[in-house]
PDB file of N, CA and C in Angstrom:
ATOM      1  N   UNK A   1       0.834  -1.183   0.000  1.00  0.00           N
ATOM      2  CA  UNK A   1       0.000   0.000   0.000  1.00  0.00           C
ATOM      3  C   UNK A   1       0.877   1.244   0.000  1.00  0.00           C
ATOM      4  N   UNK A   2       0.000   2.519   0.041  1.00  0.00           N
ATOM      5  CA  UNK A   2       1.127   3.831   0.045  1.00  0.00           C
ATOM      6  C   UNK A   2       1.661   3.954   1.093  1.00  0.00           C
ATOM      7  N   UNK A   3       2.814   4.318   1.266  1.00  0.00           N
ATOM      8  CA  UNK A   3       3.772   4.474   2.453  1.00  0.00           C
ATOM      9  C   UNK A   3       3.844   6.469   2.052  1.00  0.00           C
ATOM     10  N   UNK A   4       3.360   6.799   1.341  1.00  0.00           N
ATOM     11  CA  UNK A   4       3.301   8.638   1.398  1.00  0.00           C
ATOM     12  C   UNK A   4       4.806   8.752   1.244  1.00  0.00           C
ATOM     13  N   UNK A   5       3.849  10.348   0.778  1.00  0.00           N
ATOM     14  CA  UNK A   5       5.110  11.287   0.496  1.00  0.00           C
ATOM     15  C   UNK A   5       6.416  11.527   2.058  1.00  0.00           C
ATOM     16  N   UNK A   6       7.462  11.445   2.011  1.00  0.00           N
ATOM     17  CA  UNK A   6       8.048  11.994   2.993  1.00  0.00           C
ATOM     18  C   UNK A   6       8.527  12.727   2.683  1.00  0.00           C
ATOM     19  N   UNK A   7       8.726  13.576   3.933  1.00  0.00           N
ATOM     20  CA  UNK A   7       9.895  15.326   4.101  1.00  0.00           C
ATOM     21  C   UNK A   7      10.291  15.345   5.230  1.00  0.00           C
ATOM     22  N   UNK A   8      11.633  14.760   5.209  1.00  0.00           N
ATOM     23  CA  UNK A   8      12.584  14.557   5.763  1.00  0.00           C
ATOM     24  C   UNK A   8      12.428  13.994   6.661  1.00  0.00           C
ATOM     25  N   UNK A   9      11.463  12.725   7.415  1.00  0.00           N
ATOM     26  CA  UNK A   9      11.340  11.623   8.639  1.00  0.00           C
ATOM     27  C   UNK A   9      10.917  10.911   7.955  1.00  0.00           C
ATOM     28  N   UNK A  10      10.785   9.209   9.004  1.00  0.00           N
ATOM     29  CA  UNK A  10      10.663   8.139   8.734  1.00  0.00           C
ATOM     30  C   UNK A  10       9.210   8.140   9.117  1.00  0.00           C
ATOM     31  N   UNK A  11       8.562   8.950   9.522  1.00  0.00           N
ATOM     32  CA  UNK A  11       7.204   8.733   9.047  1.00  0.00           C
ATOM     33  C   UNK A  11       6.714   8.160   7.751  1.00  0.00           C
ATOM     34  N   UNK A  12       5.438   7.436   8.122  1.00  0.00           N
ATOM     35  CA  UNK A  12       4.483   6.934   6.552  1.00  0.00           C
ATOM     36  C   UNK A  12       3.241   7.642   6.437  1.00  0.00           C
ATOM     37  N   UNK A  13       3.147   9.098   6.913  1.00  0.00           N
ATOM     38  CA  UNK A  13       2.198   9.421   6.580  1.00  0.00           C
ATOM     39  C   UNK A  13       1.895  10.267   5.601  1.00  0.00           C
ATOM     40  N   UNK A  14       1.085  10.300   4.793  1.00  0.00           N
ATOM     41  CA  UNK A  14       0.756  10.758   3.708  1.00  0.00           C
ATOM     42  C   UNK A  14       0.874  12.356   3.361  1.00  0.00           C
ATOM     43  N   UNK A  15       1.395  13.030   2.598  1.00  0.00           N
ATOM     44  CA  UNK A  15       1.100  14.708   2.408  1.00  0.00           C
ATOM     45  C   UNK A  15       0.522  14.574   1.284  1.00  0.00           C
ATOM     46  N   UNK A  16      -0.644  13.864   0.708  1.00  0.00           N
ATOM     47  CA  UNK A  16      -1.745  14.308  -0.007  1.00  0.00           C
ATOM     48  C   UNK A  16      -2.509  15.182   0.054  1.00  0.00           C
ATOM     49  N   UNK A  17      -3.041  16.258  -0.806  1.00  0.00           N
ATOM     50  CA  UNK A  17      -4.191  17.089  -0.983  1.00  0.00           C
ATOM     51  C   UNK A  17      -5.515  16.684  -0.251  1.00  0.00           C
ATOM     52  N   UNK A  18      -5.818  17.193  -0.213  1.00  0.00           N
ATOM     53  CA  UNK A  18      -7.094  17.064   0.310  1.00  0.00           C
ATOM     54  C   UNK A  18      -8.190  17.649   1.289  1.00  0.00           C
ATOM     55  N   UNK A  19      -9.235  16.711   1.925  1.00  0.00           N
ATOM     56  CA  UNK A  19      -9.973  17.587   2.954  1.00  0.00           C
ATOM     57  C   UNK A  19      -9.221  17.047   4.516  1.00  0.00           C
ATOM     58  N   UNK A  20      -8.947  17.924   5.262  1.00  0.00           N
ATOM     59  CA  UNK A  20      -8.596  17.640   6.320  1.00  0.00           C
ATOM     60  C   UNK A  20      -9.489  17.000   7.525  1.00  0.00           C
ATOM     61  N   UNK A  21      -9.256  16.058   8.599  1.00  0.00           N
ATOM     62  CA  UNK A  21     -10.211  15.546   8.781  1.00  0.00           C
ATOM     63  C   UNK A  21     -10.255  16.140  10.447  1.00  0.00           C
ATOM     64  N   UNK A  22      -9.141  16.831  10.518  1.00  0.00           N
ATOM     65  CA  UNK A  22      -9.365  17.392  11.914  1.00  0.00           C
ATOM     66  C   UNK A  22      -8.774  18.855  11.717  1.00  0.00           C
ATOM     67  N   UNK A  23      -9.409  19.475  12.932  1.00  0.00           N
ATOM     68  CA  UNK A  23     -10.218  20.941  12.293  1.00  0.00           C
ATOM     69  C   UNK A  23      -8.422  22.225  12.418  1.00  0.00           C
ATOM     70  N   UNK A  24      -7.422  21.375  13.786  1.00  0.00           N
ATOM     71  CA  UNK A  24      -6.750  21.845  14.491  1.00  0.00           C
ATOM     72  C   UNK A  24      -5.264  21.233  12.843  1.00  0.00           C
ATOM     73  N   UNK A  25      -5.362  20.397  12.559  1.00  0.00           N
ATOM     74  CA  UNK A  25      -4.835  19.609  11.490  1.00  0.00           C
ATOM     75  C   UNK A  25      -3.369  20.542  10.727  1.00  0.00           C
ATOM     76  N   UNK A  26      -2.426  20.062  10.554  1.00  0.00           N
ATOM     77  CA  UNK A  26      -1.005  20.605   9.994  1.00  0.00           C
ATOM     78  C   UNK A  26      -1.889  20.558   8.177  1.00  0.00           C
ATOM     79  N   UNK A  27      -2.218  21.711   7.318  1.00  0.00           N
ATOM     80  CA  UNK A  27      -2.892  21.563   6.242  1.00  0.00           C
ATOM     81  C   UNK A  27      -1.779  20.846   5.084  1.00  0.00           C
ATOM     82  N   UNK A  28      -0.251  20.903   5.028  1.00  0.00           N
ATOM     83  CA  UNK A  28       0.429  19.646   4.897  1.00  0.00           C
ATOM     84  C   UNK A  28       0.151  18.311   4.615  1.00  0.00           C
ATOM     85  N   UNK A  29      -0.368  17.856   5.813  1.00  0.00           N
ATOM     86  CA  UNK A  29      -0.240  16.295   6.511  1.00  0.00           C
ATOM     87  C   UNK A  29      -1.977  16.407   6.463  1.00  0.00           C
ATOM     88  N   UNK A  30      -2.612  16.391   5.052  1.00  0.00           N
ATOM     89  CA  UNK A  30      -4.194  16.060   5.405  1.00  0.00           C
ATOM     90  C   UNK A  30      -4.756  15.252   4.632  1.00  0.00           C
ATOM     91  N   UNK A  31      -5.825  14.500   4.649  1.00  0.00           N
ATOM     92  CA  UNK A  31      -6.469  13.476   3.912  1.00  0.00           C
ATOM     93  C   UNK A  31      -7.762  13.527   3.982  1.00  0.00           C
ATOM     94  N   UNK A  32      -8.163  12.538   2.570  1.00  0.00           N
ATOM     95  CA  UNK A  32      -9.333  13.221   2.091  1.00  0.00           C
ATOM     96  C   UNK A  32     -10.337  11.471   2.454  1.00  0.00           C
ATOM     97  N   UNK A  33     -11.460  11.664   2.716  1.00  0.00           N
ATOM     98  CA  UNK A  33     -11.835  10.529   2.686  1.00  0.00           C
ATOM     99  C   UNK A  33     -13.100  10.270   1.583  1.00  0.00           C
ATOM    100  N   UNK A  34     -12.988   9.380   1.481  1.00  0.00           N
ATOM    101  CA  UNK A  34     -13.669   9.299  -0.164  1.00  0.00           C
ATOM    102  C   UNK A  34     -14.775   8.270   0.437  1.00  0.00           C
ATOM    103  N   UNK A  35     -16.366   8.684   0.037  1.00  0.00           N
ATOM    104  CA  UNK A  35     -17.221   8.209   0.627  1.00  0.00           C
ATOM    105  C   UNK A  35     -17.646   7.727  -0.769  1.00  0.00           C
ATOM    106  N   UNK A  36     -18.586   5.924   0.416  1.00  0.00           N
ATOM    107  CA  UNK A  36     -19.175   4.971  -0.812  1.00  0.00           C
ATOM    108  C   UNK A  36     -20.368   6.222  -1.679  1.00  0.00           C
ATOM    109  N   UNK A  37     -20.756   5.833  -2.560  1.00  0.00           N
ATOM    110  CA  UNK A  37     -21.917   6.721  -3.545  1.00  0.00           C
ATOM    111  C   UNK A  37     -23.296   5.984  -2.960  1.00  0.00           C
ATOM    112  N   UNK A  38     -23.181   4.990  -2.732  1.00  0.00           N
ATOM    113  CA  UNK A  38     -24.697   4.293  -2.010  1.00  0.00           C
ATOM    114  C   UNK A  38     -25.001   4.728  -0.718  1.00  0.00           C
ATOM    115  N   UNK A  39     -23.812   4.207   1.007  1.00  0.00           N
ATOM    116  CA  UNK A  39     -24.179   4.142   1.529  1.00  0.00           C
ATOM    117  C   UNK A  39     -23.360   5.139   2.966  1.00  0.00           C
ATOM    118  N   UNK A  40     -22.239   6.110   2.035  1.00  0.00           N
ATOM    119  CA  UNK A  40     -21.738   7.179   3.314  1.00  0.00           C
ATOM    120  C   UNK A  40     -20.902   6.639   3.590  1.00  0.00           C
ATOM    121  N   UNK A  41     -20.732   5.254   3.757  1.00  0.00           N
ATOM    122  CA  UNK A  41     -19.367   4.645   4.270  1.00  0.00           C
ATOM    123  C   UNK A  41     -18.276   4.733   3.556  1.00  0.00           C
ATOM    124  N   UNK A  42     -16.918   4.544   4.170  1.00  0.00           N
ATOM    125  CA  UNK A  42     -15.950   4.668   3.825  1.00  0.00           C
ATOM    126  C   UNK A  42     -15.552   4.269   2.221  1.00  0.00           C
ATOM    127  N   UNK A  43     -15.172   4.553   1.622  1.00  0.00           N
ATOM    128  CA  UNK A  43     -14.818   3.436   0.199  1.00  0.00           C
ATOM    129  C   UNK A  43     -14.072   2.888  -0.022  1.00  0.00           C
ATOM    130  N   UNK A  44     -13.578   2.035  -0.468  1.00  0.00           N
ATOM    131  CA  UNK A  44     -12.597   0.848  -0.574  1.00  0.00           C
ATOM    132  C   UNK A  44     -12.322   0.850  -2.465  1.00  0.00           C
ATOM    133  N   UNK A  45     -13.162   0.402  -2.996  1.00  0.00           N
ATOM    134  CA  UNK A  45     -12.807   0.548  -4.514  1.00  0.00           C
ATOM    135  C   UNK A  45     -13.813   1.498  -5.291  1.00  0.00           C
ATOM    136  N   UNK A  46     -12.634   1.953  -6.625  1.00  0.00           N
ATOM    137  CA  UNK A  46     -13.718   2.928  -7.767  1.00  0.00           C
ATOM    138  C   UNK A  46     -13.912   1.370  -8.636  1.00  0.00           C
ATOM    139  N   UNK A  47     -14.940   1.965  -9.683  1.00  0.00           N
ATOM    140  CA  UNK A  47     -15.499   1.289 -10.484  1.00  0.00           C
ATOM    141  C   UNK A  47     -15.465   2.363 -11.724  1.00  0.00           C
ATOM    142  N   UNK A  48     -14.550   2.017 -12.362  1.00  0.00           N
ATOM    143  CA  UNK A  48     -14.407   3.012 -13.456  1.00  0.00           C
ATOM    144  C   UNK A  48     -15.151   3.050 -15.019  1.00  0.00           C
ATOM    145  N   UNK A  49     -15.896   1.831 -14.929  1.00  0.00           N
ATOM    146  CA  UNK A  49     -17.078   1.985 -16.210  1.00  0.00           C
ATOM    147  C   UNK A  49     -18.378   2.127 -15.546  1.00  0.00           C
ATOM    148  N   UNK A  50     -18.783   1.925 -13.684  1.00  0.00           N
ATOM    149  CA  UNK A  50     -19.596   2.919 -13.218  1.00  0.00           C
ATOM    150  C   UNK A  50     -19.374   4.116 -12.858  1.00  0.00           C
ATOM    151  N   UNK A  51     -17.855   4.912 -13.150  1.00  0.00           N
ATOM    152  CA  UNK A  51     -17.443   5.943 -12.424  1.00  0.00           C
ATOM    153  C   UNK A  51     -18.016   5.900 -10.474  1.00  0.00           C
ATOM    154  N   UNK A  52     -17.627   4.830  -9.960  1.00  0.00           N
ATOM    155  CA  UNK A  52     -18.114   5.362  -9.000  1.00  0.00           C
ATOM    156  C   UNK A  52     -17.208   4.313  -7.719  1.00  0.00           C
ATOM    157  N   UNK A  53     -17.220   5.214  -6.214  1.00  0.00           N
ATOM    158  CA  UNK A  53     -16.316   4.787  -5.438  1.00  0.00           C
ATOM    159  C   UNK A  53     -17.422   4.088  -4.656  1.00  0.00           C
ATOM    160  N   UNK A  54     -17.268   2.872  -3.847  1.00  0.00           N
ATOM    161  CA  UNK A  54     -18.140   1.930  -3.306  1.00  0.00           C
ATOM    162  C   UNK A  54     -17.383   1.127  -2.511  1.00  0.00           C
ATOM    163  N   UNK A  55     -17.841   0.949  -1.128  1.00  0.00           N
ATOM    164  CA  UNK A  55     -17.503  -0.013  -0.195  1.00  0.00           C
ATOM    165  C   UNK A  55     -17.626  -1.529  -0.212  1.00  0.00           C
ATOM    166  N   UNK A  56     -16.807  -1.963   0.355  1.00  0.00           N
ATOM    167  CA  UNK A  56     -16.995  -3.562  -0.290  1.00  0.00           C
ATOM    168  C   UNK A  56     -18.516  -4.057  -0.252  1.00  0.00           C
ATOM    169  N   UNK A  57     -19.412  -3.403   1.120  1.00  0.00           N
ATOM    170  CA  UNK A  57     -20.779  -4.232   1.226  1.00  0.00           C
ATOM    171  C   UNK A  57     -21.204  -4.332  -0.099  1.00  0.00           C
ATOM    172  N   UNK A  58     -21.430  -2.745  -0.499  1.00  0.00           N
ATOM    173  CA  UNK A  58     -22.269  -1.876  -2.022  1.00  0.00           C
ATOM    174  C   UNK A  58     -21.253  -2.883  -3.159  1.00  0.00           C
ATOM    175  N   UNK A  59     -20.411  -2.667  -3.085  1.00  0.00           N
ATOM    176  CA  UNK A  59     -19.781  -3.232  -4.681  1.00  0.00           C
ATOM    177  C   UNK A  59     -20.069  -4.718  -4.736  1.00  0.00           C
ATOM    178  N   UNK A  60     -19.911  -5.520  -3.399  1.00  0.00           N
ATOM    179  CA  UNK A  60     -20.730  -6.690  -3.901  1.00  0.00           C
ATOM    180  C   UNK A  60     -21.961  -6.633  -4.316  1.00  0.00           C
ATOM    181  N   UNK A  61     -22.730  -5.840  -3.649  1.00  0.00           N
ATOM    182  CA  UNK A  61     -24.150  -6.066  -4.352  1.00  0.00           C
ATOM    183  C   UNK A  61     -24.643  -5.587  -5.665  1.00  0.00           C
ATOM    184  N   UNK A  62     -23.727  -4.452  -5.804  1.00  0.00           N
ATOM    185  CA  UNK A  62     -23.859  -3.757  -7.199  1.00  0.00           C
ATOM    186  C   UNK A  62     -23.618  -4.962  -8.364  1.00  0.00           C
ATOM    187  N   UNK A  63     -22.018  -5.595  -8.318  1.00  0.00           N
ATOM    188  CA  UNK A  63     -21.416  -6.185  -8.911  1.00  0.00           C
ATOM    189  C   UNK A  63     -22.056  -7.772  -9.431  1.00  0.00           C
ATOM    190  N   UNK A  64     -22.073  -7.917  -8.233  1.00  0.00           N
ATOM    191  CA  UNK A  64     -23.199  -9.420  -8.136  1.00  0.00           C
ATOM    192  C   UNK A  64     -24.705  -9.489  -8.909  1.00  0.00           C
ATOM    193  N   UNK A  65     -25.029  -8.223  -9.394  1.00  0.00           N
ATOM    194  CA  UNK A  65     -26.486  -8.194 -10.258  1.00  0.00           C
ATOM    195  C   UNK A  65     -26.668  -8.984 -11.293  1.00  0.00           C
ATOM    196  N   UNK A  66     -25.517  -8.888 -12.297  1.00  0.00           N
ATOM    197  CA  UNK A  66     -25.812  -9.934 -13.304  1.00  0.00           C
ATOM    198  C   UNK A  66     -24.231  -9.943 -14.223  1.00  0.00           C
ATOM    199  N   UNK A  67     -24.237 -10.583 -14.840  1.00  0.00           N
ATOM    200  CA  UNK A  67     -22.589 -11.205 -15.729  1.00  0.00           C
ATOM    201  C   UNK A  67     -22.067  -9.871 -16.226  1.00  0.00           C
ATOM    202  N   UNK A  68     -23.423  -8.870 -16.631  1.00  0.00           N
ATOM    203  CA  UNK A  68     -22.455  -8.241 -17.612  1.00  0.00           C
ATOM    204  C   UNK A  68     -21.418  -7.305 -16.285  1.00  0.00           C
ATOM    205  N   UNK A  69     -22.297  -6.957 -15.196  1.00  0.00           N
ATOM    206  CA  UNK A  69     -21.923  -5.912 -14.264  1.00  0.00           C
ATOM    207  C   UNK A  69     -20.497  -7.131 -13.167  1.00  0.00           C
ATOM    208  N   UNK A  70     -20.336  -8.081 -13.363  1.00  0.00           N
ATOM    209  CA  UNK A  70     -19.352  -9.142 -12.795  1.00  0.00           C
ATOM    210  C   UNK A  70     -18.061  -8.900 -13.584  1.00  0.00           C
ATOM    211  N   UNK A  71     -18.405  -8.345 -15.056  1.00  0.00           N
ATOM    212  CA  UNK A  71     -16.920  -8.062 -15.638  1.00  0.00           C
ATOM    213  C   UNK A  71     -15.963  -6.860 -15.288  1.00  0.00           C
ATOM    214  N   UNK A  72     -16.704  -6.058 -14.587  1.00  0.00           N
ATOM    215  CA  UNK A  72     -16.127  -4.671 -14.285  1.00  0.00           C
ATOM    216  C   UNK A  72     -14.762  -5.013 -13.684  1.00  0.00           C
ATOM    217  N   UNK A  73     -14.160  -4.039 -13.765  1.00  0.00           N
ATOM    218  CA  UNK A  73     -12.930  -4.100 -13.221  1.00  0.00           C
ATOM    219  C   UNK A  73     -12.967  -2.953 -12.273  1.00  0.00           C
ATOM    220  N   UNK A  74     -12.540  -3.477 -11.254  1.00  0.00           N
ATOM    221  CA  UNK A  74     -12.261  -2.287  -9.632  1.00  0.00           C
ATOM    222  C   UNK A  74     -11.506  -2.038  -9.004  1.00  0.00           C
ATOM    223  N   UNK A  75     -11.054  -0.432  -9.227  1.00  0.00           N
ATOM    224  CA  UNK A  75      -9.523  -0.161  -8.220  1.00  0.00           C
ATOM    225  C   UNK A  75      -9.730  -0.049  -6.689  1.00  0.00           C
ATOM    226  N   UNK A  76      -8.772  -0.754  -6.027  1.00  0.00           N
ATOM    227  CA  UNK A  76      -8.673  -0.882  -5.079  1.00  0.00           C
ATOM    228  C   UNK A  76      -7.866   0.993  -4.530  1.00  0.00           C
ATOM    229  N   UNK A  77      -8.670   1.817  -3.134  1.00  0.00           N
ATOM    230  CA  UNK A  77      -7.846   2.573  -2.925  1.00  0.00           C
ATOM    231  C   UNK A  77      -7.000   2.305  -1.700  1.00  0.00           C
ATOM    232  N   UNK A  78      -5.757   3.175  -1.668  1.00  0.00           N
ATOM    233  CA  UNK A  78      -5.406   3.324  -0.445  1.00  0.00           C
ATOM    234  C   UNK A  78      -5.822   3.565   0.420  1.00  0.00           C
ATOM    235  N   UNK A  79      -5.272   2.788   1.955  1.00  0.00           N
ATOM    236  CA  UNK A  79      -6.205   2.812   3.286  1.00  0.00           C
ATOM    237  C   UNK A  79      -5.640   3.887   3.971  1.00  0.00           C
ATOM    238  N   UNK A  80      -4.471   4.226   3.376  1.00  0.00           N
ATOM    239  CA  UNK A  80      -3.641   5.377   4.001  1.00  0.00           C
ATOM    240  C   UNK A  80      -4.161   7.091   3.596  1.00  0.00           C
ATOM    241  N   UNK A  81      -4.037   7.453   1.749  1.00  0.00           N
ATOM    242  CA  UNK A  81      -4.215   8.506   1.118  1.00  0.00           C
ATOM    243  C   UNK A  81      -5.804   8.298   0.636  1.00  0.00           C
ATOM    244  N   UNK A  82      -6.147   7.211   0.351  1.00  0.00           N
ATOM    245  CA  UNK A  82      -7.209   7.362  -0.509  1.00  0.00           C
ATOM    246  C   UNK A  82      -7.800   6.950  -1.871  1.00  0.00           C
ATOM    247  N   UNK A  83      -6.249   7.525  -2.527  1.00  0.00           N
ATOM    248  CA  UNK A  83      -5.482   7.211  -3.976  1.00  0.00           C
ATOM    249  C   UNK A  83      -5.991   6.078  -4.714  1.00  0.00           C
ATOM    250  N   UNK A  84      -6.311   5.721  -5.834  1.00  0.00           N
ATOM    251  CA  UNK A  84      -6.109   4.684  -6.428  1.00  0.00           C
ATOM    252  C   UNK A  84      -4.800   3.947  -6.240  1.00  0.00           C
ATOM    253  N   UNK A  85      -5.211   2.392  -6.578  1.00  0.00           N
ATOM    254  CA  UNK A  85      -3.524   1.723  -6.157  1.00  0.00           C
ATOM    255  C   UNK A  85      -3.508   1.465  -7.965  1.00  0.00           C
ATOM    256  N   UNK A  86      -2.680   0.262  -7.395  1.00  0.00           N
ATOM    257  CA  UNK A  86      -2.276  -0.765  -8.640  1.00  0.00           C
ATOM    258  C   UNK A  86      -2.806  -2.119  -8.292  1.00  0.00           C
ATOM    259  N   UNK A  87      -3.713  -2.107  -7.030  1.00  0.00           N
ATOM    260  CA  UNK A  87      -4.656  -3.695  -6.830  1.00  0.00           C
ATOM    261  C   UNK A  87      -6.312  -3.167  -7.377  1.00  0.00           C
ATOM    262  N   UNK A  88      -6.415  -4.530  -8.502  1.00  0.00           N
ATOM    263  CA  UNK A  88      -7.628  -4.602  -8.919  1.00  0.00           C
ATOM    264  C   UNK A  88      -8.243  -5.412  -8.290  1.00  0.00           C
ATOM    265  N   UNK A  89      -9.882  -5.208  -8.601  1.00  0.00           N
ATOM    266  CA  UNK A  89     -10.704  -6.709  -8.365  1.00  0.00           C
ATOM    267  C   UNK A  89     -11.702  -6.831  -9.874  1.00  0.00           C
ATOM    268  N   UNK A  90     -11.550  -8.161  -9.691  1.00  0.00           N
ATOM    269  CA  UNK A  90     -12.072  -8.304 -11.106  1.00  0.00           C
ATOM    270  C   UNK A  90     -13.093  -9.997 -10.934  1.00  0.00           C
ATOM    271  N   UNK A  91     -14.455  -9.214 -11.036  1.00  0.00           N
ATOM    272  CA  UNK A  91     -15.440 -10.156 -10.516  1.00  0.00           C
ATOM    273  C   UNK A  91     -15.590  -9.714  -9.329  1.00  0.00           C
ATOM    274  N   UNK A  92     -16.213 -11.304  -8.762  1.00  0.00           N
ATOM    275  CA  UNK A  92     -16.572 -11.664  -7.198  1.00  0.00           C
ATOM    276  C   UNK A  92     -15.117 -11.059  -6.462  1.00  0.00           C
ATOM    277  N   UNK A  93     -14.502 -11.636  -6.583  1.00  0.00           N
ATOM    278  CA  UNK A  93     -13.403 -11.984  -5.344  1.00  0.00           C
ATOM    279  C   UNK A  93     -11.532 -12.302  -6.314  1.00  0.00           C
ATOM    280  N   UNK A  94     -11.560 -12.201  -7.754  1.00  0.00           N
ATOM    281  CA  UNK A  94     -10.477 -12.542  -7.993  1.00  0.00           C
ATOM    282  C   UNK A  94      -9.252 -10.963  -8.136  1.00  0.00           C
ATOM    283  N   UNK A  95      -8.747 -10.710  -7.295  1.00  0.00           N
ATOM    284  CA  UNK A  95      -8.188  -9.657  -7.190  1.00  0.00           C
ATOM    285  C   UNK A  95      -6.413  -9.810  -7.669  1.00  0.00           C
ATOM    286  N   UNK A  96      -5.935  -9.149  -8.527  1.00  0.00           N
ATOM    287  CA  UNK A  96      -4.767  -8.889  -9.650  1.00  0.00           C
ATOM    288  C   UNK A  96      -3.988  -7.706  -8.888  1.00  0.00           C
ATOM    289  N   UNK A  97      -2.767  -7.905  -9.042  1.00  0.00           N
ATOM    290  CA  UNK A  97      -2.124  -6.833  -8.778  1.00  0.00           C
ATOM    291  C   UNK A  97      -1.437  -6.637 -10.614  1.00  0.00           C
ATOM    292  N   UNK A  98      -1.204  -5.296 -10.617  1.00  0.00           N
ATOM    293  CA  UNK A  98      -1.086  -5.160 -12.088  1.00  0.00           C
ATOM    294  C   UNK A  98       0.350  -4.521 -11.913  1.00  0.00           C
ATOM    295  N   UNK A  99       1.536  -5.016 -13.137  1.00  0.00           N
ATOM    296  CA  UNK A  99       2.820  -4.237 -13.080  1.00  0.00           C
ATOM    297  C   UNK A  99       2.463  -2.771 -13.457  1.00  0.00           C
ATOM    298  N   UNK A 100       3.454  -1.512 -12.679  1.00  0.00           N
ATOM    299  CA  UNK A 100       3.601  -0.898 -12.998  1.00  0.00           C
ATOM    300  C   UNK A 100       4.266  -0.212 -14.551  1.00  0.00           C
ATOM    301  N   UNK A 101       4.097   0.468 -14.969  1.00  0.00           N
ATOM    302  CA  UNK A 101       4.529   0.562 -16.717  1.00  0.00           C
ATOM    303  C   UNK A 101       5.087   1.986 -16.384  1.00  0.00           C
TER     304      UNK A 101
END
């Protein structure tokens, strides 16, 4: 997963853009949290031929509707930034890590 930007420590925390999640917050060191489109909760993967970010409950159920919606392919984000990774899921449960290019 992302280990973030560093400046100058061995910290892993992220200096991504974003919304800050505490109010007192270094605007630096802030993160954005990316909510499911169904149900408010956190999101876990986009779905990029639904354009849309979805928590594992929602994307199984979305996904699981019928064959054609089982082919989608889904980025997995970071638990750290947010970010898209380089782990897919593709289907139910068969999840790919893809080389970088």
């Amino acid at each position: 997963m992302c280990k973030g930007l560093q400046q100058g420590s061995t910290s892993s925390s992220c200096l991504k853009q974003g919304v800050s999640l505490s109010p007192n917050a270094n605007p630096r060191v802030s993160t954005r949290l990316v909510k499911c489109e169904l149900c408010n909760s956190r999101a876990t993967l986009y779905c990029q031929a639904d354009d849309a970010y979805l928590c594992r409950k929602c994307d199984k159920w979305v996904h699981d509707a019928n064959f054609l919606a089982q082919r989608h392919i889904r980025c997995f984000l970071c638990n750290t930034c947010q970010n898209l990774t380089q782990r897919y899921l593709i289907g139910a449960s068969h999840e790919v890590l893809l080389p970088t290019m």
